[in-house]
Structures are given as structure tokens and as C-alpha cells.
C-alpha atoms as a PDB file:
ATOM      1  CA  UNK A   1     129.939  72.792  61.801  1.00  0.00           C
ATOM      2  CA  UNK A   2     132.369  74.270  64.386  1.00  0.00           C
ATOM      3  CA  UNK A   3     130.955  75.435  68.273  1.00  0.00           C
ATOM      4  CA  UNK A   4     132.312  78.827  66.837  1.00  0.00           C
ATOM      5  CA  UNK A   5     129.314  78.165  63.746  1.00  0.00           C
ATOM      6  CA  UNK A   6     126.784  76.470  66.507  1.00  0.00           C
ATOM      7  CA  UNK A   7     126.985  79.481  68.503  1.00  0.00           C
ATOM      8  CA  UNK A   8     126.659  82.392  65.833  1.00  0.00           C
ATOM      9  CA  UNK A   9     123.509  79.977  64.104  1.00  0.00           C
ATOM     10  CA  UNK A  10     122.081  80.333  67.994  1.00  0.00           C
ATOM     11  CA  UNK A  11     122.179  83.620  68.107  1.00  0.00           C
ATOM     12  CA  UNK A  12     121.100  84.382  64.739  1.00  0.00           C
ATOM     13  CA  UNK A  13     117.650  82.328  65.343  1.00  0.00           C
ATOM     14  CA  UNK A  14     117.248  83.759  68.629  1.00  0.00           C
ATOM     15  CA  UNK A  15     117.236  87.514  67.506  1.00  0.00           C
ATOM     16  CA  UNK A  16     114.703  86.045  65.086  1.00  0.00           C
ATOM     17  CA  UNK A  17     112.457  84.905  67.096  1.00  0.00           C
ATOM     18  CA  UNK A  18     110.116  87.125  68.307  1.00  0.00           C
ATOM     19  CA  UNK A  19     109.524  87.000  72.455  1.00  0.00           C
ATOM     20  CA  UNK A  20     106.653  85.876  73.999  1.00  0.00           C
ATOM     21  CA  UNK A  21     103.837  88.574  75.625  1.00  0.00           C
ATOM     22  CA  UNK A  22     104.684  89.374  79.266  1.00  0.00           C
ATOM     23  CA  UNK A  23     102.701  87.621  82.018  1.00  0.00           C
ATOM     24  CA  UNK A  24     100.474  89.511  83.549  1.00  0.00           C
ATOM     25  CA  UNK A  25     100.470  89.936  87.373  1.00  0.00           C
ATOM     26  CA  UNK A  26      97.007  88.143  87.708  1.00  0.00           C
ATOM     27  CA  UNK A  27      98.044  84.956  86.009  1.00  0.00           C
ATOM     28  CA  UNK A  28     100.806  84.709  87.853  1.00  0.00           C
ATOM     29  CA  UNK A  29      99.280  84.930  91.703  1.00  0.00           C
ATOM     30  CA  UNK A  30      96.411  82.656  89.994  1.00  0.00           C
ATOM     31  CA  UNK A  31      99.076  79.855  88.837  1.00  0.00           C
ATOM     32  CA  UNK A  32     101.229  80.341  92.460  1.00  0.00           C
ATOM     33  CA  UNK A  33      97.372  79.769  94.189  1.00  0.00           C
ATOM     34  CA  UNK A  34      97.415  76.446  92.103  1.00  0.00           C
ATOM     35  CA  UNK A  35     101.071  75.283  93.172  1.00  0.00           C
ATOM     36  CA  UNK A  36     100.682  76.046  96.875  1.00  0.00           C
ATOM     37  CA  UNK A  37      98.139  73.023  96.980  1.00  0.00           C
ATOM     38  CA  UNK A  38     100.875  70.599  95.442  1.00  0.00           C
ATOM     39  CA  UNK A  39     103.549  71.926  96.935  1.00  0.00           C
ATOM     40  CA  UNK A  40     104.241  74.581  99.740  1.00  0.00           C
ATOM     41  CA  UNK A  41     107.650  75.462  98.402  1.00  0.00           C
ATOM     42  CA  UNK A  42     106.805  77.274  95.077  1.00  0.00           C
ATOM     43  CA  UNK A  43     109.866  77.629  92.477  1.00  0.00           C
ATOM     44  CA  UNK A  44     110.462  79.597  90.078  1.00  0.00           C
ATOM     45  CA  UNK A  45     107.844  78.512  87.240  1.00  0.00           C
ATOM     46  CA  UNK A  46     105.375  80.820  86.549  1.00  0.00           C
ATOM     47  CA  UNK A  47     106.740  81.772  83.151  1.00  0.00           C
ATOM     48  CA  UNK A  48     108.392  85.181  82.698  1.00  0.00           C
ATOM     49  CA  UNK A  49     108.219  85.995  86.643  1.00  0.00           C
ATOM     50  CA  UNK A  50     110.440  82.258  86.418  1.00  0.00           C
ATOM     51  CA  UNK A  51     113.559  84.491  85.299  1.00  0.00           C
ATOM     52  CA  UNK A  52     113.363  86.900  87.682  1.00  0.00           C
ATOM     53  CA  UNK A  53     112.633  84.615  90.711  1.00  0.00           C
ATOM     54  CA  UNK A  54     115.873  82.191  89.597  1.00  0.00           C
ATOM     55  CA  UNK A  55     117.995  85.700  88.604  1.00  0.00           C
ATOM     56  CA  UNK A  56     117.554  86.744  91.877  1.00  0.00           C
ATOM     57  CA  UNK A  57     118.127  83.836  94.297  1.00  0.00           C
ATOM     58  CA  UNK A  58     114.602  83.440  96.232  1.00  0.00           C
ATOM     59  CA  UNK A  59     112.742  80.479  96.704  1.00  0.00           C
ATOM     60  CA  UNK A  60     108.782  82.043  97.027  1.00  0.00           C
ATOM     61  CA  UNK A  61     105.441  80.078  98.641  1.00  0.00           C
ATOM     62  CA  UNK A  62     102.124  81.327  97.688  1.00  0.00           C
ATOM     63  CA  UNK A  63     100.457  82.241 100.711  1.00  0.00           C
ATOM     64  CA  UNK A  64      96.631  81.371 101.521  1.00  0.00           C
ATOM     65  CA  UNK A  65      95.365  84.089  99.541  1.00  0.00           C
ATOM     66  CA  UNK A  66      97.460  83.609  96.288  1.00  0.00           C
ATOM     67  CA  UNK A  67     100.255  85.722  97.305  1.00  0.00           C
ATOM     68  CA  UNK A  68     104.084  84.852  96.474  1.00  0.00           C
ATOM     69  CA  UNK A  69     106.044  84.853  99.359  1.00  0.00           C
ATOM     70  CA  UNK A  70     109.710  85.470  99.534  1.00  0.00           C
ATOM     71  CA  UNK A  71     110.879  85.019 102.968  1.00  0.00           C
ATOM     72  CA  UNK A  72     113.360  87.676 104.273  1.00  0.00           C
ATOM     73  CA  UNK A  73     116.313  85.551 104.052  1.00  0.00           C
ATOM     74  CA  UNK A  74     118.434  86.359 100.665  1.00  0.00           C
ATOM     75  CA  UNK A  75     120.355  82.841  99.863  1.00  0.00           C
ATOM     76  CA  UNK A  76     121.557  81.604  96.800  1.00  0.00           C
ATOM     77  CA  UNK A  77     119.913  78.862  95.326  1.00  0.00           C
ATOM     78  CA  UNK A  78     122.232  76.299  94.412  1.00  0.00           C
ATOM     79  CA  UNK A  79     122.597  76.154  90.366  1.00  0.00           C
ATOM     80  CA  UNK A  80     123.507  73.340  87.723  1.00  0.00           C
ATOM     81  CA  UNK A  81     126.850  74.860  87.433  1.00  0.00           C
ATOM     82  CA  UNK A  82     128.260  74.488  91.000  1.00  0.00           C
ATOM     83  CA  UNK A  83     125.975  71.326  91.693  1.00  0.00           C
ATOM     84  CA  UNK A  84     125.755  71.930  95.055  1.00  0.00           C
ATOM     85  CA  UNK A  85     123.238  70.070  96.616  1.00  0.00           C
ATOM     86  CA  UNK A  86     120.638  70.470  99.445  1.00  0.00           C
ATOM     87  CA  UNK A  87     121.137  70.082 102.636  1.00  0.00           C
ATOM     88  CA  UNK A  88     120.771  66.558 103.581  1.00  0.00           C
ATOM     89  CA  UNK A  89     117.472  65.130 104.456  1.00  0.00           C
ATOM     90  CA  UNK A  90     116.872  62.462 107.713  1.00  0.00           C
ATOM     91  CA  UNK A  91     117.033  59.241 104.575  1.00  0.00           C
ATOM     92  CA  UNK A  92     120.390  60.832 104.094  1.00  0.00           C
ATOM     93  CA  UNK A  93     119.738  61.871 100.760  1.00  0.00           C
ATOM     94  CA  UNK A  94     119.850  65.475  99.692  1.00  0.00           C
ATOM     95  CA  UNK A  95     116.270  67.397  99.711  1.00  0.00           C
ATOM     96  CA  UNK A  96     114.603  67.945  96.789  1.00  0.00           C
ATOM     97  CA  UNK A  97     114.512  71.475  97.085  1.00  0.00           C
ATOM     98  CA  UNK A  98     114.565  73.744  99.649  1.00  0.00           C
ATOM     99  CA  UNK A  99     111.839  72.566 101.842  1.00  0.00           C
ATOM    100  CA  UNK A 100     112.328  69.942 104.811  1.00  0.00           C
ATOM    101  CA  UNK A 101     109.912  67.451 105.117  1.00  0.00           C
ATOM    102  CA  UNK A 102     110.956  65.407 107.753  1.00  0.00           C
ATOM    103  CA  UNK A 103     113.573  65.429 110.345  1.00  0.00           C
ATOM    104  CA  UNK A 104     114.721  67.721 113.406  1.00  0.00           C
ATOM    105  CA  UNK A 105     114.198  70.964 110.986  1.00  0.00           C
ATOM    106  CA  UNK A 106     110.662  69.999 110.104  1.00  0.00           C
ATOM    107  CA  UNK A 107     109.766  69.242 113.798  1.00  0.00           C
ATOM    108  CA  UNK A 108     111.510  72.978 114.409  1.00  0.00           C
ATOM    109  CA  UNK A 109     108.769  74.449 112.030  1.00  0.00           C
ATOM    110  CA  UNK A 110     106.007  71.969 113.127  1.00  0.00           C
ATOM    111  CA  UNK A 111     107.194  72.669 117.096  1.00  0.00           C
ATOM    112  CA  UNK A 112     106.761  76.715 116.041  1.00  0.00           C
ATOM    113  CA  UNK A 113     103.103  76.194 114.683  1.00  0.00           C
ATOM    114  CA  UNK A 114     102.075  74.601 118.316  1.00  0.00           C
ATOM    115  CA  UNK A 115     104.317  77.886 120.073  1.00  0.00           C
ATOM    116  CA  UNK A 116     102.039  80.140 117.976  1.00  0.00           C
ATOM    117  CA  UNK A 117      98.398  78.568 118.431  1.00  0.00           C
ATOM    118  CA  UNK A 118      99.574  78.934 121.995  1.00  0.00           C
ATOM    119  CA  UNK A 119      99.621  82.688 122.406  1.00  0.00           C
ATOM    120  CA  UNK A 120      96.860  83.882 120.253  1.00  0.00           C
ATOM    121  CA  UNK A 121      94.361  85.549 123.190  1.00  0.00           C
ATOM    122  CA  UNK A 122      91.401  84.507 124.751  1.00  0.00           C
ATOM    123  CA  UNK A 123      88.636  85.811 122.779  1.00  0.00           C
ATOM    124  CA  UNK A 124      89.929  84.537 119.341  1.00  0.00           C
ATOM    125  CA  UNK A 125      89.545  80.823 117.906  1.00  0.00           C
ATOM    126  CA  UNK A 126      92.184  79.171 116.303  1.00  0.00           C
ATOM    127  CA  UNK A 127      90.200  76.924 113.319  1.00  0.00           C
ATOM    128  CA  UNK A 128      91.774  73.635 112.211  1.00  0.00           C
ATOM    129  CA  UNK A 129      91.732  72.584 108.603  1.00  0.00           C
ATOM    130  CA  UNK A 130      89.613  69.271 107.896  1.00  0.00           C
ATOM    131  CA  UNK A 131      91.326  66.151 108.748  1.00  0.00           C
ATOM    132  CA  UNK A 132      91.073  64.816 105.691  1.00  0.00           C
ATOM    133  CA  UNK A 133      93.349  67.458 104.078  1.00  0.00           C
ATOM    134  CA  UNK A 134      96.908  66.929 103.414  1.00  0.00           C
ATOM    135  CA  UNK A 135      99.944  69.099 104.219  1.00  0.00           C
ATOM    136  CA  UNK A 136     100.074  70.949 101.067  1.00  0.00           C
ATOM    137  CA  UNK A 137      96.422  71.616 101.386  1.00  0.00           C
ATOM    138  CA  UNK A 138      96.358  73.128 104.861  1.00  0.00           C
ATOM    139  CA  UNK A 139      95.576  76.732 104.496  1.00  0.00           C
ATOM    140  CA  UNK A 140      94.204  77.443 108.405  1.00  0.00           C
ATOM    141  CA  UNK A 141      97.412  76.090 110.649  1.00  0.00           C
ATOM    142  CA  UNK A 142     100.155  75.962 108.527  1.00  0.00           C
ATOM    143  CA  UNK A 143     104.424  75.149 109.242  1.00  0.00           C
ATOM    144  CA  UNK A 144     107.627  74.971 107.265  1.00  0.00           C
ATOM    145  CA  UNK A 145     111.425  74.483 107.243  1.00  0.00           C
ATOM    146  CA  UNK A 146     113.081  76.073 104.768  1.00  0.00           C
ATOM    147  CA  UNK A 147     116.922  76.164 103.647  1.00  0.00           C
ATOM    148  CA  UNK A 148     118.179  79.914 103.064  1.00  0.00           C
ATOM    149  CA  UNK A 149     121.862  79.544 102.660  1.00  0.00           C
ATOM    150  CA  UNK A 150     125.354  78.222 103.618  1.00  0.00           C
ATOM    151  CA  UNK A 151     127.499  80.545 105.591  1.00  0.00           C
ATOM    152  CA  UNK A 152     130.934  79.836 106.180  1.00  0.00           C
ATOM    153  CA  UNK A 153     130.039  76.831 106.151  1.00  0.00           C
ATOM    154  CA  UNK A 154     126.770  76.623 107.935  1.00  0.00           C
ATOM    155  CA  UNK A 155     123.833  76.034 106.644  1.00  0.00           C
ATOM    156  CA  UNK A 156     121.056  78.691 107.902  1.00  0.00           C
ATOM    157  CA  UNK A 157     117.679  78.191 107.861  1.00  0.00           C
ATOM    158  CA  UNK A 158     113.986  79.815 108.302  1.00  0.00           C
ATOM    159  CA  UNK A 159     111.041  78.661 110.041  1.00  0.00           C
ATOM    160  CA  UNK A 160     107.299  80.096 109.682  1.00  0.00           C
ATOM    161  CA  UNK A 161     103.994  79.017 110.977  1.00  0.00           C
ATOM    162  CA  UNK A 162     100.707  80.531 109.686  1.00  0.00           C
ATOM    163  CA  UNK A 163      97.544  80.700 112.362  1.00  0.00           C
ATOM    164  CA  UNK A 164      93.959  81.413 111.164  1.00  0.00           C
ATOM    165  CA  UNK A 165      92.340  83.658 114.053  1.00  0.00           C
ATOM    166  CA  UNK A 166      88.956  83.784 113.817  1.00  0.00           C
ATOM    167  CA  UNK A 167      86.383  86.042 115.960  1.00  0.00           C
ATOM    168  CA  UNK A 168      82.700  86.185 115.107  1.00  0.00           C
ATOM    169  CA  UNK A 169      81.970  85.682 111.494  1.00  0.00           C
ATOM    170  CA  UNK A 170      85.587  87.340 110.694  1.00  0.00           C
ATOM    171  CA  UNK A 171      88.957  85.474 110.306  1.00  0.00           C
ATOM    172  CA  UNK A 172      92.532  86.648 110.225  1.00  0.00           C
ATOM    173  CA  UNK A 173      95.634  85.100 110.613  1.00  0.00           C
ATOM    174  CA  UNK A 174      98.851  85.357 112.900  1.00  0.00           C
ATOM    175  CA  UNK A 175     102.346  84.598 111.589  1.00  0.00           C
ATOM    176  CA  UNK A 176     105.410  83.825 113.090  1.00  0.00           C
ATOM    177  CA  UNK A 177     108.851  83.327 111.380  1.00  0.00           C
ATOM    178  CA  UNK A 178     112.252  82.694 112.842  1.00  0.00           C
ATOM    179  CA  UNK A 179     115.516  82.814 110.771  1.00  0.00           C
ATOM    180  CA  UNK A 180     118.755  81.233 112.317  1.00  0.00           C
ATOM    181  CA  UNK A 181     122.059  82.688 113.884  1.00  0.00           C
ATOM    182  CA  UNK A 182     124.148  83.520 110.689  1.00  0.00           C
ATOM    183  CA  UNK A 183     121.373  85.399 108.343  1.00  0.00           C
ATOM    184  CA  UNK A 184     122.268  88.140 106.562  1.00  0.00           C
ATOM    185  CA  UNK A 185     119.482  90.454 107.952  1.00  0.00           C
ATOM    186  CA  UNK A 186     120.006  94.060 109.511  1.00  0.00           C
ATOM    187  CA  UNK A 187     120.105  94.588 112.826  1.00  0.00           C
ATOM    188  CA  UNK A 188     118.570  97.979 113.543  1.00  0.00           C
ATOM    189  CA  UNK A 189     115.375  97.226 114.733  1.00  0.00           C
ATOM    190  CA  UNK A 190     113.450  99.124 111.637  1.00  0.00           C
ATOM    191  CA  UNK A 191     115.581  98.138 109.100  1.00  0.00           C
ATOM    192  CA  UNK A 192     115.181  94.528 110.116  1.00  0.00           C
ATOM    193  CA  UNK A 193     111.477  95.356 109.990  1.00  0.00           C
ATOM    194  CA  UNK A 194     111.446  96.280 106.259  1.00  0.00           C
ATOM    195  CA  UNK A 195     112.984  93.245 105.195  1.00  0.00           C
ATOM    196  CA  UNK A 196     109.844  91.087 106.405  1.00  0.00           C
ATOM    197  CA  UNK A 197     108.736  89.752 102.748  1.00  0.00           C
ATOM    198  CA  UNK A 198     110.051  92.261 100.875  1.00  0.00           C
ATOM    199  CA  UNK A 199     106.977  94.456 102.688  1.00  0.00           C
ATOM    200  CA  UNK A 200     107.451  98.202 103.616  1.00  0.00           C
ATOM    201  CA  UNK A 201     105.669 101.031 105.973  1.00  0.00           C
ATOM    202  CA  UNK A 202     105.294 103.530 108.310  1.00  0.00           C
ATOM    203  CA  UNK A 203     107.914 101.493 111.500  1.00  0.00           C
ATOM    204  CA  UNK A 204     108.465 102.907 114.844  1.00  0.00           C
ATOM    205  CA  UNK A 205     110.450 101.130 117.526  1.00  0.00           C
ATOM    206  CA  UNK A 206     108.480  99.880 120.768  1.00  0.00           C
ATOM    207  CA  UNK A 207     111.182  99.660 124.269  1.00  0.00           C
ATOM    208  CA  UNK A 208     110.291  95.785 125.900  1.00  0.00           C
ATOM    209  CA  UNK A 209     112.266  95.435 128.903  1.00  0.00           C
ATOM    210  CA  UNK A 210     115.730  96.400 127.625  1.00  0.00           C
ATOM    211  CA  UNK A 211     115.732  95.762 123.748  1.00  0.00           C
ATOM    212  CA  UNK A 212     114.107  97.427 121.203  1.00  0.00           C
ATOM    213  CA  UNK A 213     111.969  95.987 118.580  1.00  0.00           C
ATOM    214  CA  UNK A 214     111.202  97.341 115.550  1.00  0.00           C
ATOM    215  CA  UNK A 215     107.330  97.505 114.560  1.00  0.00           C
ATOM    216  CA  UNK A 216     105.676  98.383 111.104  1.00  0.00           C
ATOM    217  CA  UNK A 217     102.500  99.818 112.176  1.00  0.00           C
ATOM    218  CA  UNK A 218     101.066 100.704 108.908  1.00  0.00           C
ATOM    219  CA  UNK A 219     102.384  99.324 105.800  1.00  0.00           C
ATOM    220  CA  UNK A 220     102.630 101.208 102.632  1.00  0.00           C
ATOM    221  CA  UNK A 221     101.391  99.624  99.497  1.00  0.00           C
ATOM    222  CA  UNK A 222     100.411  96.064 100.130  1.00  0.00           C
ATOM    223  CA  UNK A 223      97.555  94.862 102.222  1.00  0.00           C
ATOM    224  CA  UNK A 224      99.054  91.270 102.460  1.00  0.00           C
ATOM    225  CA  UNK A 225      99.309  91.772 106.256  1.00  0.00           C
ATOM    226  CA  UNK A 226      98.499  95.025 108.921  1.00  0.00           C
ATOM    227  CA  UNK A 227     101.397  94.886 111.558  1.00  0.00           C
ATOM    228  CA  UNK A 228     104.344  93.368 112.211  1.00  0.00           C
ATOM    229  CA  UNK A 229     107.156  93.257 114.496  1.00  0.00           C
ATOM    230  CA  UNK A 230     111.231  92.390 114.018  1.00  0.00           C
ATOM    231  CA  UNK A 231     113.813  91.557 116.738  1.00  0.00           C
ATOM    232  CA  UNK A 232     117.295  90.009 116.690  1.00  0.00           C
ATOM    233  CA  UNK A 233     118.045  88.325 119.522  1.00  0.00           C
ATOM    234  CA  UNK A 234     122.321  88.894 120.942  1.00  0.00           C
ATOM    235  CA  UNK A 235     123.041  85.624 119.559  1.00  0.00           C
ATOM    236  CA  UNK A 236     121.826  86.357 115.816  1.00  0.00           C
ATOM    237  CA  UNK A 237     118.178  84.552 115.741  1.00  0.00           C
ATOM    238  CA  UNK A 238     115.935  86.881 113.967  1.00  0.00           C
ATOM    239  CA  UNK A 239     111.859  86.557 115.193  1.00  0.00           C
ATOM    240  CA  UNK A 240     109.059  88.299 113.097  1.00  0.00           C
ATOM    241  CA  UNK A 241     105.726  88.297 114.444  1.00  0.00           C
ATOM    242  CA  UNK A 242     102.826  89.756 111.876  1.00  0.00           C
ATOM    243  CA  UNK A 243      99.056  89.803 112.226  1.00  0.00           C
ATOM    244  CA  UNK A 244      96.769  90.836 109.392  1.00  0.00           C
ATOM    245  CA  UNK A 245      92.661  91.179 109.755  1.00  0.00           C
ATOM    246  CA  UNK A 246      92.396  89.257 106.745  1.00  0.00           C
ATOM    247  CA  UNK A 247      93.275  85.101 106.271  1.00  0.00           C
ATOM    248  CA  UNK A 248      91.906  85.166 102.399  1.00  0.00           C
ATOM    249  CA  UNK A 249      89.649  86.586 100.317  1.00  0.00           C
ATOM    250  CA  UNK A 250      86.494  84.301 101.013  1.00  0.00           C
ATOM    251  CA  UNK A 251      86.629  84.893 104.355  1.00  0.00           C
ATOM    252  CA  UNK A 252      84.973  88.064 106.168  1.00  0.00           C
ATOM    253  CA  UNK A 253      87.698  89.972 107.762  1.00  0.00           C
ATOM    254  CA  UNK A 254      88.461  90.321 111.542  1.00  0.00           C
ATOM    255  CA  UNK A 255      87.155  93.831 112.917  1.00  0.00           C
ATOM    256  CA  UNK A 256      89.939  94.110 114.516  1.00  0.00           C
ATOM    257  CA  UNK A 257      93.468  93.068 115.184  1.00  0.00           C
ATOM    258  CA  UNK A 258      94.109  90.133 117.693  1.00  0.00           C
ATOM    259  CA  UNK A 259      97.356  92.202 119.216  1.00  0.00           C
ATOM    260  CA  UNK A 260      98.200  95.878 120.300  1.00  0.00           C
ATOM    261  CA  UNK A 261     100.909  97.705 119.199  1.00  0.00           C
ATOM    262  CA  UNK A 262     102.960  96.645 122.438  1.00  0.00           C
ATOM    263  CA  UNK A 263     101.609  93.282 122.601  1.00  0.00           C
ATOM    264  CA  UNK A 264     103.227  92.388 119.177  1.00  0.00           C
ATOM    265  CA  UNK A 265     106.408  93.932 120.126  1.00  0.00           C
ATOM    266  CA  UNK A 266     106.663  91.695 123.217  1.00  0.00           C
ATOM    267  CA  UNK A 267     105.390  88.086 121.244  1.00  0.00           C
ATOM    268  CA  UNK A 268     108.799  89.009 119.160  1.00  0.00           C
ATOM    269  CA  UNK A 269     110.998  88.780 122.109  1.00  0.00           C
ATOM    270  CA  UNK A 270     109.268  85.999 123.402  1.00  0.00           C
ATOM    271  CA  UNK A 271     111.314  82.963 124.363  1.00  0.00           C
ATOM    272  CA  UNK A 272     109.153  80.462 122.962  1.00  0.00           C
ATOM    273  CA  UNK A 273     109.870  81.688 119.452  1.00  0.00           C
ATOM    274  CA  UNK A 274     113.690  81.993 120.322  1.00  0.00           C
ATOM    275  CA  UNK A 275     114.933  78.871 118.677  1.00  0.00           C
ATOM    276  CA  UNK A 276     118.082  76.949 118.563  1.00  0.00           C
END
């Protein structure tokens, strides 16, 4: 048999064979709930929604209440064909995927956890998750470094930290995420905004000082997280701050939000989430 006869026998069986049923939305969160305590950087696995996630170029994370994240960042993930490999890890060795582990970009993401404990306000707790838990179990203080993409020939990367805030019997979470100079992200302060996982709403731009920050104040169609703010700093860094009454659904939810309107514009201009 001739690769011209190989290829039409392939085809033939695959129009024969009859697809398998879509999976549904539920199994999909349920399976991403059961990666995130193996590994924080969820790929593209969960059957059908596999395709899509390695069609389109996103690495995704389940979040604390089975949510796929897909950070804002757009890069391509590298692909058997052009074997590129991942940026190289402190052992020297490429990383496994796109998540850092160890080294100066870890401590980045670890060093952005401690920045945003630091500015949750006095009336809120910040819970810590049993000592006994590892990294990938963590869902109360969480961190990560994660490759986005090489651009002209540096690599850019994004850094998020995840704070439970709890108040009473309620608990909701603060987030912080920082991409670096050379993303691909809008600048106008709204449109930046809408690019914050993939997440939409009703955005109005808040004056601090001399810049303007973009803030969704009300999203529209996903209840993932209640506010959030977007500003990119004259040098390129990108810093979104987001708050959300709810950390998961076992938990009570907050009565209300840790930060005003204004108060999460300013966090995203702070300085100690401008990194370098």
C-alpha cells in the first residue's frame, strides 16, 4: 500500500465512524475541579472542550470553584511541529509546560501573593490553607508563574495571586494578576478591562492621580467575580485587580465587597503590583 492508499483508507474509516456525544458543560468544570488539585496549570484534556482549548492557543487553570481560567494573555502554545520548547527552568532544563515552579519567575508570583495579603483592609481576614496541604491543593492563598508567549524574541509572562477574604461567616476572594512589558493587550483603559478572563460588563473609567484605569463595575453574564479593575503602566506592564463576594460554592458569601469603586482603581496603579 502506497501513503496515497494509507491516506484515502484513513479517511474512508474516519467518515465511518460515527463521533462521539458532545461534553456537556458540567462534566467539564467537574473534571477541571479534579485537575486543579494535581496540577494548577490545567491543559487541554477535558475531551471535546480539549480541541478547542489546543485550536485556540490558551493554557486554562480551574479556579477554586471549578471554573476554567484563561488568563488574558493570548500566546501560542508551542506545538509538536515547531518543537519549540519552554522556557528554561532554574535545573536548566525546559519546563514541562507552561507553569514555573521554581526560580526568579516563581518567586515573582509567590512575591505577588505576599503584595496582595498586604493590602486587603482592616476589617477582613485573610485565611491560610492547612499546613499540611500541598501547592496544588491550596485553594485560600494561592500564586503562579505562567509563560504566555515569545515576542521578538522575549519571552512574556503572567503572574496571579488568589486571596480568600473572609468577614463574619462570609468569604470572598481578592485577585491580582500582572502580565509583562510586551503583551499583546489593549491599551484603552476599558478595552483592557474586557480582556480580564475572557469576562465582560458594564466598565467605566475611574481618574487616579493622572492615569486612567479602566473598571468593570458590573459584569454581564458570569458571576465568576463582581469588579475589577485594568491599567497599563507607560512601560507596558499590565495590572488587574478583581474582587468577587464569593471564594466557592461551600462557602457563605461576603455581604459585601472588601473595595470601593475608587479603591480598586487605585490598588491597580499601585506600585507594589508594578513588577519588573
Amino acid at each position: 500500500m502506497n501513503e496515497q492508499e494509507l491516506r484515502e483508507g484513513l479517511r474512508s474509516e474516519m467518515a465511518e465512524t460515527t463521533p462521539p456525544p458532545p461534553l456537556s458543560t458540567t462534566a467539564a468544570l467537574d473534571a477541571a475541579r479534579r485537575r486543579h488539585f494535581r496540577r494548577r496549570a490545567l491543559w487541554a484534556s477535558l475531551g471535546s472542550a480539549a480541541v478547542v482549548l489546543a485550536v485556540t492557543g490558551f493554557a486554562a487553570v480551574a479556579t477554586p470553584d471549578g471554573h476554567v481560567y484563561q488568563p488574558a494573555g493570548q500566546g501560542p502554545l508551542a506545538s509538536p511541529d515547531t518543537k519549540e520548547p519552554w522556557p528554561t527552568g532554574p535545573d536548566g532544563q525546559p519546563q514541562e509546560d507552561r507553569t514555573a515552579r521554581a526560580g526568579s519567575r516563581y518567586e515573582q508570583g509567590a512575591h505577588l501573593l505576599t503584595e496582595a495579603v498586604s493590602v486587603i483592609p482592616s476589617g477582613y481576614t485573610t485565611p491560610e490553607d492547612p499546613s499540611g496541604r500541598s501547592a496544588e491543593e491550596r485553594t485560600l492563598r494561592t500564586h503562579q508563574a505562567q509563560f504566555e508567549a515569545k515576542v521578538d524574541g522575549v519571552d512574556v509572562w503572567s503572574y496571579s495571586s488568589s486571596v480568600a477574604v473572609a468577614q463574619g461567616k462570609g468569604t470572598g476572594r481578592v485577585i491580582v494578576e500582572v502580565h509583562d512589558a510586551g503583551n499583546q493587550l489593549p491599551t484603552e483603559p476599558c478595552d483592557l478591562a474586557q480582556k480580564f478572563w475572557g469576562m465582560r460588563g458594564e466598565c467605566q473609567v475611574e481618574t487616579v492621580g493622572a492615569v486612567r484605569v479602566g473598571v468593570v463595575v458590573r459584569p454581564s453574564g458570569d458571576d465568576r467575580l463582581d469588579q475589577w479593575s485594568a491599567y497599563r503602566h507607560p512601560d507596558g506592564v499590565v495590572v488587574f485587580v478583581a474582587q468577587g463576594v464569593r471564594l466557592d460554592e461551600s462557602r457563605p458569601a461576603l455581604t459585601k465587597l472588601p473595595f470601593s469603586v475608587p479603591q480598586l482603581a487605585a490598588l491597580a496603579v499601585d506600585e507594589r503590583f508594578h513588577l519588573k
